[in-house]
C-alpha atoms as a PDB file:
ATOM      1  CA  UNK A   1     -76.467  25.923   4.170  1.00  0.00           C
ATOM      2  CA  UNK A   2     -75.122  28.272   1.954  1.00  0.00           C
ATOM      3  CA  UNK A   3     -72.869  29.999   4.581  1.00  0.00           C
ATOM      4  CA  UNK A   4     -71.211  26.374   4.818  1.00  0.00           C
ATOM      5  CA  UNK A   5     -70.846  25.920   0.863  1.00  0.00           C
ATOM      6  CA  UNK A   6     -69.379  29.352   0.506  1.00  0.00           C
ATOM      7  CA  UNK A   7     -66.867  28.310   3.391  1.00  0.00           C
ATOM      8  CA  UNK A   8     -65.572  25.117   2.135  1.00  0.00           C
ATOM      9  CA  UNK A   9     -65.163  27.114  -1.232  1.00  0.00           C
ATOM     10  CA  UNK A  10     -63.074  29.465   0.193  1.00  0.00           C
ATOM     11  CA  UNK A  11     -61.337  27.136   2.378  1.00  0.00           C
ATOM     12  CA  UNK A  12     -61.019  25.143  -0.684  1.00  0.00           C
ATOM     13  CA  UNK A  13     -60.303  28.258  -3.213  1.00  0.00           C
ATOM     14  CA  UNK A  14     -57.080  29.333  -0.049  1.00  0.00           C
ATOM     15  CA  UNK A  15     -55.812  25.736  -0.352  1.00  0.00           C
ATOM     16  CA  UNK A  16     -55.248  25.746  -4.369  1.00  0.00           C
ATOM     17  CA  UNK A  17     -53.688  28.997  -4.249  1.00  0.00           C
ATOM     18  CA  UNK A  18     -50.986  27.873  -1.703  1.00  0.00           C
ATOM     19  CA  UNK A  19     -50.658  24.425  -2.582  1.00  0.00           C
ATOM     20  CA  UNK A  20     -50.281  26.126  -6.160  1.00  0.00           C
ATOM     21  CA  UNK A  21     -46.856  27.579  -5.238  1.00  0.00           C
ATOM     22  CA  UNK A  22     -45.578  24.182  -4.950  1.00  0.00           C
ATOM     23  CA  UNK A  23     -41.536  23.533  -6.106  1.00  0.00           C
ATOM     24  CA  UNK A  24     -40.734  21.410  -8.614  1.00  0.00           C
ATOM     25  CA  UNK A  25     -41.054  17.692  -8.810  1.00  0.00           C
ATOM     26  CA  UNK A  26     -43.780  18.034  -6.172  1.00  0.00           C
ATOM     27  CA  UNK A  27     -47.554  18.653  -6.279  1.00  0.00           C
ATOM     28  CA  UNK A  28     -50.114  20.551  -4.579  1.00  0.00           C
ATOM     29  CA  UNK A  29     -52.473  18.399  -2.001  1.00  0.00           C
ATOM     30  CA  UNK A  30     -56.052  19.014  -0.282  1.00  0.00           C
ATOM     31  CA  UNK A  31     -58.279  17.509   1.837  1.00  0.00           C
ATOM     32  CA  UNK A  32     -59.185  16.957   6.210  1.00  0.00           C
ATOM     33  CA  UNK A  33     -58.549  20.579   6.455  1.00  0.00           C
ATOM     34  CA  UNK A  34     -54.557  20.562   5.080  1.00  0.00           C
ATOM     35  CA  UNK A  35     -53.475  21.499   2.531  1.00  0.00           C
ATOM     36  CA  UNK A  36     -49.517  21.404   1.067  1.00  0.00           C
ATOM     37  CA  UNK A  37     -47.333  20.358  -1.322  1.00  0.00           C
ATOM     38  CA  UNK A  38     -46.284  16.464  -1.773  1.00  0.00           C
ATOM     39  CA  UNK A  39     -44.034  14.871  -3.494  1.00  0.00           C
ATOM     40  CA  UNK A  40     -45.177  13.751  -7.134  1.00  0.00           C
ATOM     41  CA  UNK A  41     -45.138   9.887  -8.055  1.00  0.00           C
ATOM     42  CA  UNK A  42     -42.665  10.455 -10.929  1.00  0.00           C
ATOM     43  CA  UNK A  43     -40.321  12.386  -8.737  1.00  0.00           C
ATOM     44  CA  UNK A  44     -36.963  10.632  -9.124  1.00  0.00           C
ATOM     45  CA  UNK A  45     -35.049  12.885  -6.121  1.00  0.00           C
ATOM     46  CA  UNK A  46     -38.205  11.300  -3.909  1.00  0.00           C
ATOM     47  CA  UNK A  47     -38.854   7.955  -5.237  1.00  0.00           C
ATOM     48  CA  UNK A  48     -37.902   5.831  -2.289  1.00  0.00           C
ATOM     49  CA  UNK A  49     -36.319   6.630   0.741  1.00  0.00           C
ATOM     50  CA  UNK A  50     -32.909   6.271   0.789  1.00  0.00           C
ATOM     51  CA  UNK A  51     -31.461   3.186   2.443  1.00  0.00           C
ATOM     52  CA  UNK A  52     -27.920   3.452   3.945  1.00  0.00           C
ATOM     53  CA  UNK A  53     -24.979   2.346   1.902  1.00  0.00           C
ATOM     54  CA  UNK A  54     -23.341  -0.138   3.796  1.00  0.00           C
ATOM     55  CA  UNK A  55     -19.961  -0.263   3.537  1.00  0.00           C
ATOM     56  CA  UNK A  56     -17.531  -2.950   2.702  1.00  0.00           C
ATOM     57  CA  UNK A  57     -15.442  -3.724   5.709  1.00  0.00           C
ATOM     58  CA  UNK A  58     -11.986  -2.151   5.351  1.00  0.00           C
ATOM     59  CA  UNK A  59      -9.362  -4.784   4.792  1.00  0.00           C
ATOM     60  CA  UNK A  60      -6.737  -4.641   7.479  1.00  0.00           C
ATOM     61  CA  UNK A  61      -3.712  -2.387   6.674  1.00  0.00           C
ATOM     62  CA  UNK A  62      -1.158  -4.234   5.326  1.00  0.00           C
ATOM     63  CA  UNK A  63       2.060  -5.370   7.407  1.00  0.00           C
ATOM     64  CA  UNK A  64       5.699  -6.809   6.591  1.00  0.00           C
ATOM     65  CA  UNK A  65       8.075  -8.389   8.736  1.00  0.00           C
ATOM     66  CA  UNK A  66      11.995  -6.841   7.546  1.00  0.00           C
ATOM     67  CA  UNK A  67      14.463  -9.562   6.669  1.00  0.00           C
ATOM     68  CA  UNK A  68      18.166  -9.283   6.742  1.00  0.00           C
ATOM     69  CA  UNK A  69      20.667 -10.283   4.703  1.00  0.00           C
ATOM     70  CA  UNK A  70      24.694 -10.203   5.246  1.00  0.00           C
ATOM     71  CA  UNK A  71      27.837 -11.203   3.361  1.00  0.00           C
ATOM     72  CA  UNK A  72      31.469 -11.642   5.291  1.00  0.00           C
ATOM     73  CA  UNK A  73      34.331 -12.510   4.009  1.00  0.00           C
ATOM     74  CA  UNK A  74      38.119 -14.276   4.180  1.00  0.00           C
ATOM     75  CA  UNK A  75      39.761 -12.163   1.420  1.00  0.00           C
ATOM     76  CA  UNK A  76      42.953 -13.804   1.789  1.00  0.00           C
ATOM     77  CA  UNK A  77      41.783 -17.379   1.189  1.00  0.00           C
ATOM     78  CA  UNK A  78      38.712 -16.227  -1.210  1.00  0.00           C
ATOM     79  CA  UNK A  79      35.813 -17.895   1.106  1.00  0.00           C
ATOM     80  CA  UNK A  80      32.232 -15.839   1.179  1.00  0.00           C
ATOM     81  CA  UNK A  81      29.805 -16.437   4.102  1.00  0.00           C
ATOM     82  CA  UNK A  82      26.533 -15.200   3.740  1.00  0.00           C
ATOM     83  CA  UNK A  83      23.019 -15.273   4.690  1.00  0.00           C
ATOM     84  CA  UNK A  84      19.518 -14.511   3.785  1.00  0.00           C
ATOM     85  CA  UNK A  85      16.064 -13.854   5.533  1.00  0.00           C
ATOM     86  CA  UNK A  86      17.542 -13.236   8.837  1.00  0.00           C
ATOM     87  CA  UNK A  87      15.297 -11.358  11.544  1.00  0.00           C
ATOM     88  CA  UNK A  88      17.562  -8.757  12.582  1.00  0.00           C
ATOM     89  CA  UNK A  89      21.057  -6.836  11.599  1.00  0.00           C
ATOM     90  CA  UNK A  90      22.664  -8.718  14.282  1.00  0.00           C
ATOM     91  CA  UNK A  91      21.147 -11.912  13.558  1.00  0.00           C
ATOM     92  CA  UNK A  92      22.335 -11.957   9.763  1.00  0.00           C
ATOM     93  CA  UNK A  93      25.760 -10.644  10.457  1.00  0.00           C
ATOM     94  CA  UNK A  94      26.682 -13.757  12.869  1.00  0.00           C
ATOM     95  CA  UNK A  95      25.609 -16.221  11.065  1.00  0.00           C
ATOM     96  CA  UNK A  96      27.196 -14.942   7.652  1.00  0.00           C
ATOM     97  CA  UNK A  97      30.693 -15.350   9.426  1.00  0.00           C
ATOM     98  CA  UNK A  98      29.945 -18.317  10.812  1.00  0.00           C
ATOM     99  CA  UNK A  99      29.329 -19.373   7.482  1.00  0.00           C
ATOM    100  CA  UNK A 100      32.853 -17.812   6.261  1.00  0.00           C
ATOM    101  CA  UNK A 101      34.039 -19.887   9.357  1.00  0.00           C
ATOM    102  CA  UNK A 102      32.028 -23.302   8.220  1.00  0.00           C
ATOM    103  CA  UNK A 103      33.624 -22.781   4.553  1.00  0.00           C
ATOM    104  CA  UNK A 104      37.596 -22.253   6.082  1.00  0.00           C
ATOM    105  CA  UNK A 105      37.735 -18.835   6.927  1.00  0.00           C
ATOM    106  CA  UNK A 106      40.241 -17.528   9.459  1.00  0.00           C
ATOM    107  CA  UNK A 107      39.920 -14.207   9.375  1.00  0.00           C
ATOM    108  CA  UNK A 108      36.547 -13.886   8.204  1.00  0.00           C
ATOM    109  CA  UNK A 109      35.913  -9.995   7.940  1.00  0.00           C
ATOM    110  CA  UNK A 110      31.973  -8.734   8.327  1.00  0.00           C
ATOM    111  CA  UNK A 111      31.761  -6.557   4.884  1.00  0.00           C
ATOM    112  CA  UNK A 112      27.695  -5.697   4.536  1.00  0.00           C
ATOM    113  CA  UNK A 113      24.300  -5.944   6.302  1.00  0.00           C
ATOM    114  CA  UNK A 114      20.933  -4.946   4.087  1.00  0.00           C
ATOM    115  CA  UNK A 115      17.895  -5.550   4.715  1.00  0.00           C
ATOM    116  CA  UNK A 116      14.649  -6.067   2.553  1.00  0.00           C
ATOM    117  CA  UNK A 117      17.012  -5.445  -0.525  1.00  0.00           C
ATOM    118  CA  UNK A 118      19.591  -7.279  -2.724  1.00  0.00           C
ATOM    119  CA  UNK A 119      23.230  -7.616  -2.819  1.00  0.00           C
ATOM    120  CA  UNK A 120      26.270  -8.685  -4.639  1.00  0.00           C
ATOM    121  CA  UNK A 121      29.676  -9.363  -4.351  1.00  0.00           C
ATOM    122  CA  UNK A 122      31.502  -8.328  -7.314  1.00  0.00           C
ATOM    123  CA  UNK A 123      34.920  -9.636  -7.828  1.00  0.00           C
ATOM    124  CA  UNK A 124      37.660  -7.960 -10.696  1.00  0.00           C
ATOM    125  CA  UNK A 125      41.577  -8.857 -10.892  1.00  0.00           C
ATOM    126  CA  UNK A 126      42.761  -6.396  -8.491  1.00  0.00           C
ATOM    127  CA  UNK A 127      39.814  -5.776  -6.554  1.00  0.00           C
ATOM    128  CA  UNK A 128      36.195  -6.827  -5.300  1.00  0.00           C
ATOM    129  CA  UNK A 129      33.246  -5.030  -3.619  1.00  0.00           C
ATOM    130  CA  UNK A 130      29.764  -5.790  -1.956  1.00  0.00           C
ATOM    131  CA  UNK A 131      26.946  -3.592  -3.231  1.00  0.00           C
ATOM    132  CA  UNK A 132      23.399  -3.113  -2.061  1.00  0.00           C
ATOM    133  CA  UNK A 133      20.302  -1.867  -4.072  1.00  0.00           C
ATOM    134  CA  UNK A 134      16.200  -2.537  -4.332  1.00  0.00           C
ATOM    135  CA  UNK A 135      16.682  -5.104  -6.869  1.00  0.00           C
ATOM    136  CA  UNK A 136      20.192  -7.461  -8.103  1.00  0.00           C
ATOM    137  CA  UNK A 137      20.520  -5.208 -11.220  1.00  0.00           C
ATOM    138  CA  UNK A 138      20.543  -2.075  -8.982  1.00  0.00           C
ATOM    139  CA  UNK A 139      23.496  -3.522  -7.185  1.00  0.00           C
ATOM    140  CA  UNK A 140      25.078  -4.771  -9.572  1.00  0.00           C
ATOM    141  CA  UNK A 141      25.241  -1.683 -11.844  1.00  0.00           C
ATOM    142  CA  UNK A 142      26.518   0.275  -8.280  1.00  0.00           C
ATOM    143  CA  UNK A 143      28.985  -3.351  -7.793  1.00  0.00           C
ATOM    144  CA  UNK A 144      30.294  -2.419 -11.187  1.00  0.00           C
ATOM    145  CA  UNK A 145      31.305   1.082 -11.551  1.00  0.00           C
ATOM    146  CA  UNK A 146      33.257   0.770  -8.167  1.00  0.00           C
ATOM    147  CA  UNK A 147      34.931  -2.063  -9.273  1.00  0.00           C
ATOM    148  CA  UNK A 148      35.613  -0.896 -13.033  1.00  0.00           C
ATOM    149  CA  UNK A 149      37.175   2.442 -11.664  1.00  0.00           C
ATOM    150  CA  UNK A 150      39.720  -0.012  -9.943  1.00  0.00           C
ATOM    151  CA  UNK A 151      40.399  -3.011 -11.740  1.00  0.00           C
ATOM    152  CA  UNK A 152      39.592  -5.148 -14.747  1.00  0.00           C
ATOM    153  CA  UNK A 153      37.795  -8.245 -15.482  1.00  0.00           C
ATOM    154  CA  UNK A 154      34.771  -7.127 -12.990  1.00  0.00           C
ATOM    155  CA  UNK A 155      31.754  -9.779 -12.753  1.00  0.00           C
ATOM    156  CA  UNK A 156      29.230 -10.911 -10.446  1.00  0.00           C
ATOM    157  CA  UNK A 157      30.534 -13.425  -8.245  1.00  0.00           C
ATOM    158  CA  UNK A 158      27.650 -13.844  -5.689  1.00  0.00           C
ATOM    159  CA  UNK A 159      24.545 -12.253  -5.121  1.00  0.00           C
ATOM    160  CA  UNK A 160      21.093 -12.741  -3.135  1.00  0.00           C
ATOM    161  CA  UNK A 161      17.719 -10.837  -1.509  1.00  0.00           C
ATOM    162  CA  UNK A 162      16.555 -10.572   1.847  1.00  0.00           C
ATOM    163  CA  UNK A 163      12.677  -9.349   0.937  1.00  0.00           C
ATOM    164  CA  UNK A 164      10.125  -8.355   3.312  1.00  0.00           C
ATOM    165  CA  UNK A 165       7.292 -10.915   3.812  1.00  0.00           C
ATOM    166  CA  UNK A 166       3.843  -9.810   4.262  1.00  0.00           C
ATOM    167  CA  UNK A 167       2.412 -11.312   7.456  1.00  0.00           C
ATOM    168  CA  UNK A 168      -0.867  -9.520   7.176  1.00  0.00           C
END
């Protein structure tokens, strides 16, 4: 009987001096013939197991369609066509002179195609111009300095966007 005590001591004694060598934030465990380290209670790195974040779904990536814009033009009987929100260069640049042509043009001239930006027409004594820029003040300050450097009296005398539209 003693042979068995001074076993289970020892086996007991061998335990505590591994389990002893135990990291931190866990503690040393005994018993059914193991003997290890295990997590402590408190031990906020091993409190729970870690579930898996789910993740929000990723919104789609955004898309925009391109709209057109154009502006012809009968300079010699002052008529403007335009148009706005066309879906293609083509598309915008007929029907602007067969707007010129609608309003009395005769020799309605194609002068500018933008898209998904602004334009003016800018019209001084000797002179005008058609500008295009990411906003109407953009344009117009570009409209401007042409026209200033030729003639005098230089003001906005038409001007319109063609932005993209988000279609997802």
């Amino acid at each position: 009987m003693a042979k068995y005590l001074l076993l289970i001591g020892l086996f007991l004694f061998t335990g505590v001096l591994h389990a002893q060598g135990c990291p931190e934030g866990y503690e040393p465990i005994v018993g059914q013939g193991f003997t290890g380290c295990a997590p402590r209670p408190d031990n906020d790195s091993y409190s729970q197991p870690q579930q898996p974040q789910q993740q929000a779904p990723q919104a789609p990536p955004e898309q925009w369609k391109s709209q057109w814009g154009a502006i012809a033009t009968d300079a010699s009987k002052g008529i403007i066509g335009s148009t706005v929100n066309a879906f293609g260069r083509v598309d915008a640049t007929l029907m602007a002179l067969k707007d010129c042509r609608a309003k009395g043009g005769t020799q309605c001239k194609f002068q500018l195609a933008y898209d998904n930006e602004c334009a003016v027409m800018i019209l001084g004594d000797k002179t005008f111009n058609v500008s295009a820029g990411p906003t109407i003040d953009e344009a117009t300050k570009s409209g401007m300095k042409i026209c200033n450097a030729a003639s005098g009296n230089c003001h906005v005398h038409y001007s319109a966007c063609s932005l993209p539209v988000r279609i997802q």
